[in-house]
PDB file of N, CA and C in Angstrom:
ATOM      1  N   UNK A   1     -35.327   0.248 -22.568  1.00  0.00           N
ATOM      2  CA  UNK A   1     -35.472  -0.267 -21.221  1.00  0.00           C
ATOM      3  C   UNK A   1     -35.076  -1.749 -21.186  1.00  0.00           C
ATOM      4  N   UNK A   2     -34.402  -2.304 -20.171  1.00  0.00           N
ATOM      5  CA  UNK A   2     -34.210  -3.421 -19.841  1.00  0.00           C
ATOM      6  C   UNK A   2     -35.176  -4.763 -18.881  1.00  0.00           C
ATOM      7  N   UNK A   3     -35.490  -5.219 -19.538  1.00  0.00           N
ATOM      8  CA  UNK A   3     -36.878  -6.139 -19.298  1.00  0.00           C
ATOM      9  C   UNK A   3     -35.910  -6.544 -17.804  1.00  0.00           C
ATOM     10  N   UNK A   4     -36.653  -6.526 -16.897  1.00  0.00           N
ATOM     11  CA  UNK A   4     -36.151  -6.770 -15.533  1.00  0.00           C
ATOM     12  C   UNK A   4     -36.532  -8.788 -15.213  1.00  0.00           C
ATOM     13  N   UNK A   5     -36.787  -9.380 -15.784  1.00  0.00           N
ATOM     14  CA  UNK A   5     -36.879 -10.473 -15.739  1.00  0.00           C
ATOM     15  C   UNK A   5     -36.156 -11.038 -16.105  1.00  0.00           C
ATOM     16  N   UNK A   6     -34.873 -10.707 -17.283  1.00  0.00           N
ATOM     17  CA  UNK A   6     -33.985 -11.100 -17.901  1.00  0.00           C
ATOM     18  C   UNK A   6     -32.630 -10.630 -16.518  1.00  0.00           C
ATOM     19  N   UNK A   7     -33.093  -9.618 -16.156  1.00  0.00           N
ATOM     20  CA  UNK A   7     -31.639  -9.778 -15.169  1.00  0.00           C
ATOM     21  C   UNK A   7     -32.069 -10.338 -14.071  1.00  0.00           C
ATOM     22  N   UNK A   8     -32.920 -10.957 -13.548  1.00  0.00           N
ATOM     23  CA  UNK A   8     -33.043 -11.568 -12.158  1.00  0.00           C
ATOM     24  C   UNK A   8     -32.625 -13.269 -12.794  1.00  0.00           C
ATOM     25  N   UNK A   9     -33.426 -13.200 -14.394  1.00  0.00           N
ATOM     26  CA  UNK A   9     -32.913 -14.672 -14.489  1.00  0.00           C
ATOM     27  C   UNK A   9     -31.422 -14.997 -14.832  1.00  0.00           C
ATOM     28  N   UNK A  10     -30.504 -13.895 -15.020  1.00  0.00           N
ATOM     29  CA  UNK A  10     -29.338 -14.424 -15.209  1.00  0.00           C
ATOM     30  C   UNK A  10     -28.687 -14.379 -14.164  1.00  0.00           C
ATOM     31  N   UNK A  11     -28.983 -13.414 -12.700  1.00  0.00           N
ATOM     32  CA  UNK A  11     -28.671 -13.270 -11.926  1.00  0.00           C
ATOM     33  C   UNK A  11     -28.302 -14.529 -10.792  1.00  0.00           C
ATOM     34  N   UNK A  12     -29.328 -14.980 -11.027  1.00  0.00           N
ATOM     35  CA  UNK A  12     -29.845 -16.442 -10.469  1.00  0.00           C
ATOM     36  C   UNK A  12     -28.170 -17.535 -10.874  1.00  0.00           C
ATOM     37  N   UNK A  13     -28.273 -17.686 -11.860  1.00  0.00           N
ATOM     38  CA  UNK A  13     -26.476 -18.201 -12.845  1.00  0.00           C
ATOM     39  C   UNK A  13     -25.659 -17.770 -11.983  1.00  0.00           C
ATOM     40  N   UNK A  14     -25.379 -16.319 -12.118  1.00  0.00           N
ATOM     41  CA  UNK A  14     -23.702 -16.016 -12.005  1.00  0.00           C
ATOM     42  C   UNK A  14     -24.149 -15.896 -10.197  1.00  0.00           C
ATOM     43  N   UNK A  15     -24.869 -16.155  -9.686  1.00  0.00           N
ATOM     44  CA  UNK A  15     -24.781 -16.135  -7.900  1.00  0.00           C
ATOM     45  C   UNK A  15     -24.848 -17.808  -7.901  1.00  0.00           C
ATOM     46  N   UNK A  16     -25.194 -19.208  -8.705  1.00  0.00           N
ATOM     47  CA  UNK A  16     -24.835 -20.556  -8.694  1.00  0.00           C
ATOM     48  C   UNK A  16     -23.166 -20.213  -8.996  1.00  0.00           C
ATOM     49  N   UNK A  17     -23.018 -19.985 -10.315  1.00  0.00           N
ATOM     50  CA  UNK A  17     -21.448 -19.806 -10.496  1.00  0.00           C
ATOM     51  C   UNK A  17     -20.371 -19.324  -9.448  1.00  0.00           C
ATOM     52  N   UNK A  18     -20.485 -18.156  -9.112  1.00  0.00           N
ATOM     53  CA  UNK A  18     -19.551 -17.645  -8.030  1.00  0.00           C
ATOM     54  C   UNK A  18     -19.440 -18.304  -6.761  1.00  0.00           C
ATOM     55  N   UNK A  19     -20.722 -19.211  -6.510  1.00  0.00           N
ATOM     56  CA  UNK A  19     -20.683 -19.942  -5.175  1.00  0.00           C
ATOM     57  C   UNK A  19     -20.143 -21.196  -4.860  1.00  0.00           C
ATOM     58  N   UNK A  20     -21.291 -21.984  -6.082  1.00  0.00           N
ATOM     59  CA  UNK A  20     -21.190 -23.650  -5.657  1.00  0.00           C
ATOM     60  C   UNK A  20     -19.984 -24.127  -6.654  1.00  0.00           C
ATOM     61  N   UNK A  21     -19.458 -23.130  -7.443  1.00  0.00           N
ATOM     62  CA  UNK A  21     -18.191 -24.004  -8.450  1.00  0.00           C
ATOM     63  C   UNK A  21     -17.048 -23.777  -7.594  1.00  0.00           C
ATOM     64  N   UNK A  22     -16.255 -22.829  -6.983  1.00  0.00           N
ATOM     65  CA  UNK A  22     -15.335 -22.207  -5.960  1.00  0.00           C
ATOM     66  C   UNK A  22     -15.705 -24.142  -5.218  1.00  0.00           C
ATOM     67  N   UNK A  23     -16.526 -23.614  -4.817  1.00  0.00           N
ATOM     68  CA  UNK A  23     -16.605 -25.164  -3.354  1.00  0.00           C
ATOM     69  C   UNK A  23     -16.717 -26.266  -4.093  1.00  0.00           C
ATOM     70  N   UNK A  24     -16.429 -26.406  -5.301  1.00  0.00           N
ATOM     71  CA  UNK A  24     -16.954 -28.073  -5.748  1.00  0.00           C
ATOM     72  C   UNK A  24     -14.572 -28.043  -6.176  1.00  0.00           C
ATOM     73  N   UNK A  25     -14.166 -26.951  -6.275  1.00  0.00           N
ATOM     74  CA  UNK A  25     -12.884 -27.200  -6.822  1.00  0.00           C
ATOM     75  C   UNK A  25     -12.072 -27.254  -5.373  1.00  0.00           C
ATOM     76  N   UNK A  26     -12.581 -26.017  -4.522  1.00  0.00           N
ATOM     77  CA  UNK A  26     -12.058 -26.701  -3.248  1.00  0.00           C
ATOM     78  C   UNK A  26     -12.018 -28.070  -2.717  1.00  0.00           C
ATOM     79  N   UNK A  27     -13.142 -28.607  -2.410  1.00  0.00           N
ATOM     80  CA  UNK A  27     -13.144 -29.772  -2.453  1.00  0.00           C
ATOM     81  C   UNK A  27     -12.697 -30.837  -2.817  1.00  0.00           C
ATOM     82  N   UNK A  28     -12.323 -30.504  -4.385  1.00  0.00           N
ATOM     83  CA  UNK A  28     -11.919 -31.593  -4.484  1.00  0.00           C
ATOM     84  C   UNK A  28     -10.186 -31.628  -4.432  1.00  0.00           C
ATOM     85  N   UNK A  29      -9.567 -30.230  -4.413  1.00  0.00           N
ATOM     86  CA  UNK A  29      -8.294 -29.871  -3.638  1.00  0.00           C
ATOM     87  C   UNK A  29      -8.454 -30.645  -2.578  1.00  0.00           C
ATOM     88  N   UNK A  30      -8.811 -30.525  -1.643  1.00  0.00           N
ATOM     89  CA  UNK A  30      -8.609 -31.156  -0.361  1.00  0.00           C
ATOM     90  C   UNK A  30      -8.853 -32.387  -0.290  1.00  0.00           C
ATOM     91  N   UNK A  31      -9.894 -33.196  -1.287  1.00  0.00           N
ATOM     92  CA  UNK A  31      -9.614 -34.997  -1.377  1.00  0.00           C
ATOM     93  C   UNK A  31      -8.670 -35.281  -2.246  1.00  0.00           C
ATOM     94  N   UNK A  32      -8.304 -34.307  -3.520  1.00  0.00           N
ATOM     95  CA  UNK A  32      -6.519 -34.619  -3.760  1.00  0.00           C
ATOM     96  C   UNK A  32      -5.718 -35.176  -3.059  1.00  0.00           C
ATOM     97  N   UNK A  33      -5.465 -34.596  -1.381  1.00  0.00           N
ATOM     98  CA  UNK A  33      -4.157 -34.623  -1.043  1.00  0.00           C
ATOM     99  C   UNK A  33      -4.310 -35.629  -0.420  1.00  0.00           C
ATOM    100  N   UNK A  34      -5.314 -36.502   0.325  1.00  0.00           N
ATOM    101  CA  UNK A  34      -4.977 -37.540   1.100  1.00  0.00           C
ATOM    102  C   UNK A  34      -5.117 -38.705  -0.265  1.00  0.00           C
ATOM    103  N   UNK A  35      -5.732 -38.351  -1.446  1.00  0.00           N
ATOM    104  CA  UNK A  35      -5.444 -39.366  -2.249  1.00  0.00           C
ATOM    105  C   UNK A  35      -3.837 -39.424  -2.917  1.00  0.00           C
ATOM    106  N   UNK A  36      -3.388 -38.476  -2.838  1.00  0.00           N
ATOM    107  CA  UNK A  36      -1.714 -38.553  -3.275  1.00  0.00           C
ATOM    108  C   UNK A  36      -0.772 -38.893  -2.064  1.00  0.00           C
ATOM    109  N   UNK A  37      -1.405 -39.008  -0.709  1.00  0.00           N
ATOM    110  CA  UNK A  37      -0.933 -39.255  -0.017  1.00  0.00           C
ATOM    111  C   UNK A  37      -0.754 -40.836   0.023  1.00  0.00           C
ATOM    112  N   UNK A  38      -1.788 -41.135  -0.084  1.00  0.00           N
ATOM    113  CA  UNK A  38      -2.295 -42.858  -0.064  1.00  0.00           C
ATOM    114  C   UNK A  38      -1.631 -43.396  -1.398  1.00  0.00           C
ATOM    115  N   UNK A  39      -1.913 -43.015  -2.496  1.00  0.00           N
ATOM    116  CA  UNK A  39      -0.710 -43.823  -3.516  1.00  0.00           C
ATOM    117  C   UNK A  39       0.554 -43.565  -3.176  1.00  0.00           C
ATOM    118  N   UNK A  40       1.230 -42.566  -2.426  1.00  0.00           N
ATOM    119  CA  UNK A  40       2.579 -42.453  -2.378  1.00  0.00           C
ATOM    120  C   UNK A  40       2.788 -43.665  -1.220  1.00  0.00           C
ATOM    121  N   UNK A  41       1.869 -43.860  -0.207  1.00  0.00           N
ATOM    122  CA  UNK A  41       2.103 -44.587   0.977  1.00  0.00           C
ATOM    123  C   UNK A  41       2.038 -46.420   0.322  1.00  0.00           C
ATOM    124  N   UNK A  42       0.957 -46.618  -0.728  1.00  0.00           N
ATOM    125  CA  UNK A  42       0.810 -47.490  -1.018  1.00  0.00           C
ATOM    126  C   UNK A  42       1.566 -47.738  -1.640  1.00  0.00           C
ATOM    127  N   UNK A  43       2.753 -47.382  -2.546  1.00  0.00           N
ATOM    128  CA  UNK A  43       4.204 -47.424  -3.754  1.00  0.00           C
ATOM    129  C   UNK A  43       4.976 -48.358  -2.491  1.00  0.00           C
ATOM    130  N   UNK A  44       5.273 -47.588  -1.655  1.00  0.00           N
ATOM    131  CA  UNK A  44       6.289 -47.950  -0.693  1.00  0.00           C
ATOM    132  C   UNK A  44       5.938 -49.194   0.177  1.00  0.00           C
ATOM    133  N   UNK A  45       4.836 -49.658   0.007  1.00  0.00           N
ATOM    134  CA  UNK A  45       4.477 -50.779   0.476  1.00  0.00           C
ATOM    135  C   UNK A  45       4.246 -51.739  -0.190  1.00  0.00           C
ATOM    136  N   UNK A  46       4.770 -51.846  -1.425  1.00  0.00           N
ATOM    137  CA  UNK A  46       4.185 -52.552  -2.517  1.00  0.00           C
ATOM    138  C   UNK A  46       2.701 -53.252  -2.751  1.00  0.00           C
ATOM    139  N   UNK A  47       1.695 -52.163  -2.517  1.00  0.00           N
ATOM    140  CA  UNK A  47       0.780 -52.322  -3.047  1.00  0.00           C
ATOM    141  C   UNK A  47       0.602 -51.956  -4.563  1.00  0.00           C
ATOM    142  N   UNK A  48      -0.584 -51.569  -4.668  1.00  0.00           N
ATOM    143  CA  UNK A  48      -0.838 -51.054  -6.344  1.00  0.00           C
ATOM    144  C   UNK A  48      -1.421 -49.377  -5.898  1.00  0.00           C
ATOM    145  N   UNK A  49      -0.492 -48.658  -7.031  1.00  0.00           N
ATOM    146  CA  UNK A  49      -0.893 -47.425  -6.253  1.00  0.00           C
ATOM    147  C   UNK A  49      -2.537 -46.535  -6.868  1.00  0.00           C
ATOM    148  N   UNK A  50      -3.117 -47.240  -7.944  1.00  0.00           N
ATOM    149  CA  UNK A  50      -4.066 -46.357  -8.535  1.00  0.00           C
ATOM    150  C   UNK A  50      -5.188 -46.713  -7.601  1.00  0.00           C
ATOM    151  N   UNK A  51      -5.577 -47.972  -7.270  1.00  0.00           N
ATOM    152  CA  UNK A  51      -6.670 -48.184  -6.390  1.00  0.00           C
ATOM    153  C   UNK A  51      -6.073 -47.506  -5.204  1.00  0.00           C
ATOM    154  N   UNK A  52      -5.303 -47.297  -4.470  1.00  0.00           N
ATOM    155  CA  UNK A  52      -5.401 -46.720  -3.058  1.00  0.00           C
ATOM    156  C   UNK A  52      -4.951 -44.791  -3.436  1.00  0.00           C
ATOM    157  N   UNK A  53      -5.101 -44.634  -5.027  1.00  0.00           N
ATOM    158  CA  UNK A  53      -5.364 -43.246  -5.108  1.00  0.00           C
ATOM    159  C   UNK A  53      -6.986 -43.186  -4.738  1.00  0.00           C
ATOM    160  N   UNK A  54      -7.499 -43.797  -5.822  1.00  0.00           N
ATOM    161  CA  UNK A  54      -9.330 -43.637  -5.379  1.00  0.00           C
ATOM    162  C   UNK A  54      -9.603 -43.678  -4.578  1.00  0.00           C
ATOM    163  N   UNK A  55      -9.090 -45.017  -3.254  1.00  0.00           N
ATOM    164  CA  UNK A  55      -9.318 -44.892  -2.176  1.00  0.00           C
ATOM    165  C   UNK A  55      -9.206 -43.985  -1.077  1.00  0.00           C
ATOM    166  N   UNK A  56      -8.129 -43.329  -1.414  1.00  0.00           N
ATOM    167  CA  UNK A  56      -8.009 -42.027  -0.411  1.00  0.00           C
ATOM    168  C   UNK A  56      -8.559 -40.472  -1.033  1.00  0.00           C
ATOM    169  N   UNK A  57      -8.936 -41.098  -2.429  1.00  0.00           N
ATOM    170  CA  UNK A  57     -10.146 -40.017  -3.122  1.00  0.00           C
ATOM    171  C   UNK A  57     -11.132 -39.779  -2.057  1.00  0.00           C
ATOM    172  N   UNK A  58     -11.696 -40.774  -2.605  1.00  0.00           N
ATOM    173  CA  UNK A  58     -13.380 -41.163  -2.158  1.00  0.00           C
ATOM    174  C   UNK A  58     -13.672 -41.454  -0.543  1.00  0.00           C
ATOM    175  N   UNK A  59     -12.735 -42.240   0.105  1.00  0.00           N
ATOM    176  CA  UNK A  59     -12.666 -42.550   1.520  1.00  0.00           C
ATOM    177  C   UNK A  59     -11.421 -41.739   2.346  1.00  0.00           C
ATOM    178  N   UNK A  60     -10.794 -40.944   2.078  1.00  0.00           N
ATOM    179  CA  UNK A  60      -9.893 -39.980   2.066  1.00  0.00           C
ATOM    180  C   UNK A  60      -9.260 -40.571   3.564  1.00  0.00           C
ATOM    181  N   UNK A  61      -9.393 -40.174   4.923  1.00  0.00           N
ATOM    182  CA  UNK A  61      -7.947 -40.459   5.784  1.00  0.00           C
ATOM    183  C   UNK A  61      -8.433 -42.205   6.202  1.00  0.00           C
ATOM    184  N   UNK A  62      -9.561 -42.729   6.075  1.00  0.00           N
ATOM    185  CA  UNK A  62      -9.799 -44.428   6.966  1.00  0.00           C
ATOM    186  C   UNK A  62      -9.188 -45.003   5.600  1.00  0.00           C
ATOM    187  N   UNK A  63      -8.642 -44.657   3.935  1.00  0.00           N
ATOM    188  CA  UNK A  63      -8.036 -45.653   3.259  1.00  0.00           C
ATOM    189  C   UNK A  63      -6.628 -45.172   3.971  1.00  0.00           C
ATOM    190  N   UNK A  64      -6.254 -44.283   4.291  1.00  0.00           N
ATOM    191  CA  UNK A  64      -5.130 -43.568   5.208  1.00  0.00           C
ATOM    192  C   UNK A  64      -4.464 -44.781   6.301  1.00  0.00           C
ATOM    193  N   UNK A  65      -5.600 -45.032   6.822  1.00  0.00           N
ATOM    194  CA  UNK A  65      -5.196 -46.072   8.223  1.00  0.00           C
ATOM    195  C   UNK A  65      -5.050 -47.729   7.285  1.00  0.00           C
ATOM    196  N   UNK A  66      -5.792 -47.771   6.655  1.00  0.00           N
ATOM    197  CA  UNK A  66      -5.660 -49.456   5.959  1.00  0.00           C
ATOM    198  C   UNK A  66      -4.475 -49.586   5.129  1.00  0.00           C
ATOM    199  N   UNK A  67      -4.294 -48.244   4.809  1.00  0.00           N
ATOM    200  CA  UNK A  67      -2.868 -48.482   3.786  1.00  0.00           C
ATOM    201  C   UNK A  67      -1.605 -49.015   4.787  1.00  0.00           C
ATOM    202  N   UNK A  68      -1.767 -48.064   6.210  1.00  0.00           N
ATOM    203  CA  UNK A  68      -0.424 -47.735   7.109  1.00  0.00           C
ATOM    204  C   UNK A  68      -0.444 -49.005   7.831  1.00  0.00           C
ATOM    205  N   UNK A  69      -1.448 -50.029   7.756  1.00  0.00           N
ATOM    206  CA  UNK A  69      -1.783 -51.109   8.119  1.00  0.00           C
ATOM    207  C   UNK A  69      -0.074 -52.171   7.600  1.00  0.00           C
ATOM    208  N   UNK A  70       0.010 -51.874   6.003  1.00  0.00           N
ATOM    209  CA  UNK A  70       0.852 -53.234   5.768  1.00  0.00           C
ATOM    210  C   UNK A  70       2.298 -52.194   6.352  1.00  0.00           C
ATOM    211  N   UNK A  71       2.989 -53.045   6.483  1.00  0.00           N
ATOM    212  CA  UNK A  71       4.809 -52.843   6.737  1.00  0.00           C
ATOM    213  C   UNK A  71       5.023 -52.093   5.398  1.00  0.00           C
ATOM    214  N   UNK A  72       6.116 -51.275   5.363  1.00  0.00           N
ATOM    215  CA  UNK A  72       7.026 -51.190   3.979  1.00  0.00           C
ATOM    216  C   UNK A  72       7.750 -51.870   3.415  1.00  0.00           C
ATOM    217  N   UNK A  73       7.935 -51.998   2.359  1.00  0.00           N
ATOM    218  CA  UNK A  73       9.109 -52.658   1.708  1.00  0.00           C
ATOM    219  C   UNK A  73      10.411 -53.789   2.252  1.00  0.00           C
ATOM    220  N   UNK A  74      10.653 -52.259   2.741  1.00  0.00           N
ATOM    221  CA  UNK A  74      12.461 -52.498   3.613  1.00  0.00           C
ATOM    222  C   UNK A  74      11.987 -53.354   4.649  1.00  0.00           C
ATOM    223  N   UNK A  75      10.930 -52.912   5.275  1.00  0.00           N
ATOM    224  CA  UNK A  75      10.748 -53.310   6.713  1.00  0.00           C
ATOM    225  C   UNK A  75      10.166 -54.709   6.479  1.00  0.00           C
ATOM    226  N   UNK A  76       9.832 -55.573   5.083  1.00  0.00           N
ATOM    227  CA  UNK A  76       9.676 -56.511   5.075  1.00  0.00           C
ATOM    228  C   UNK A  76      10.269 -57.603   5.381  1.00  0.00           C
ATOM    229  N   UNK A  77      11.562 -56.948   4.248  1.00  0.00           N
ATOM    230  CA  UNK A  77      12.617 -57.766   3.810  1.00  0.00           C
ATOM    231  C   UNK A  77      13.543 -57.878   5.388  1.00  0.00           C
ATOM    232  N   UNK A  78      13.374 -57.292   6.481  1.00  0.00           N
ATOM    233  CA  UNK A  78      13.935 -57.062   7.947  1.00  0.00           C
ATOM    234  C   UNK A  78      13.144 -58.516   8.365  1.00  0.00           C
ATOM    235  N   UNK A  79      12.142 -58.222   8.135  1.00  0.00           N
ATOM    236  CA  UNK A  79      10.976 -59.199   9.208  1.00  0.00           C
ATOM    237  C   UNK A  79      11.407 -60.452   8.569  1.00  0.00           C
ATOM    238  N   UNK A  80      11.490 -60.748   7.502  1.00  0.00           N
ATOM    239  CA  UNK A  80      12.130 -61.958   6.954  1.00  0.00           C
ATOM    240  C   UNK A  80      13.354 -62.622   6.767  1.00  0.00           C
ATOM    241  N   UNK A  81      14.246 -61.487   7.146  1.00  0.00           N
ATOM    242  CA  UNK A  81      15.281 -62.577   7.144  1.00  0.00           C
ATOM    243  C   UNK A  81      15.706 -62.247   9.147  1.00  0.00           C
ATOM    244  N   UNK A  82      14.735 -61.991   9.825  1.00  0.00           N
ATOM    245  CA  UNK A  82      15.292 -62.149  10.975  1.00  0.00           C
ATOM    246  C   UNK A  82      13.932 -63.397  11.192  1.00  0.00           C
ATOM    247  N   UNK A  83      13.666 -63.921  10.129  1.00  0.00           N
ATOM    248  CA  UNK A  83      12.352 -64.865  10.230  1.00  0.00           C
ATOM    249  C   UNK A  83      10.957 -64.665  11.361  1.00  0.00           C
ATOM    250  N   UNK A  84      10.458 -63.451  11.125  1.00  0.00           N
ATOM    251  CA  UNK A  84       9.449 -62.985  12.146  1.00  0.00           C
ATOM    252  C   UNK A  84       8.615 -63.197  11.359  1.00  0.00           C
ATOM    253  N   UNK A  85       8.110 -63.695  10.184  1.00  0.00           N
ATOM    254  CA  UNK A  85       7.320 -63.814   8.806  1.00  0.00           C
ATOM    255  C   UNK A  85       7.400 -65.100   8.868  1.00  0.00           C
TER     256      UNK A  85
END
């Protein structure tokens, strides 16, 4: 016979497992992308891109808006030699 206490306590496991691990990898899929979004945005602006990865980790679309804040690159080098800088 199978001691019925041993399957409610493992039961307990594989119903944590099947649930809360699925949603902890989703999750963090979905703060992936605005953080690869934000270092790609921050490259092109010559910022530094590892801090505005974390940042769009952890603070995901408002590091979004502070990044889109500076000009790009190109669009610098425009503003400066038509001397708007």
């Amino acid at each position: 016979m199978v001691d019925s206490t041993y399957v409610f306590r493992n039961g307990g496991f594989k119903l944590f497992v099947l649930s809360f691990i699925p949603v902890i990898f989703m999750g963090l899929i979905f703060n992936l992308i605005p953080a690869l979004i934000a270092m790609n945005m921050a490259k092109n602006r010559g910022l530094k891109s590892v801090p505005a990865f974390f940042a769009g980790l952890f603070a995901s679309f408002v590091s979004l808006f502070f990044i889109a804040m500076f000009p790009k690159k190109d669009m610098q080098r425009v503003m400066e030699d038509r001397e708007i800088i």
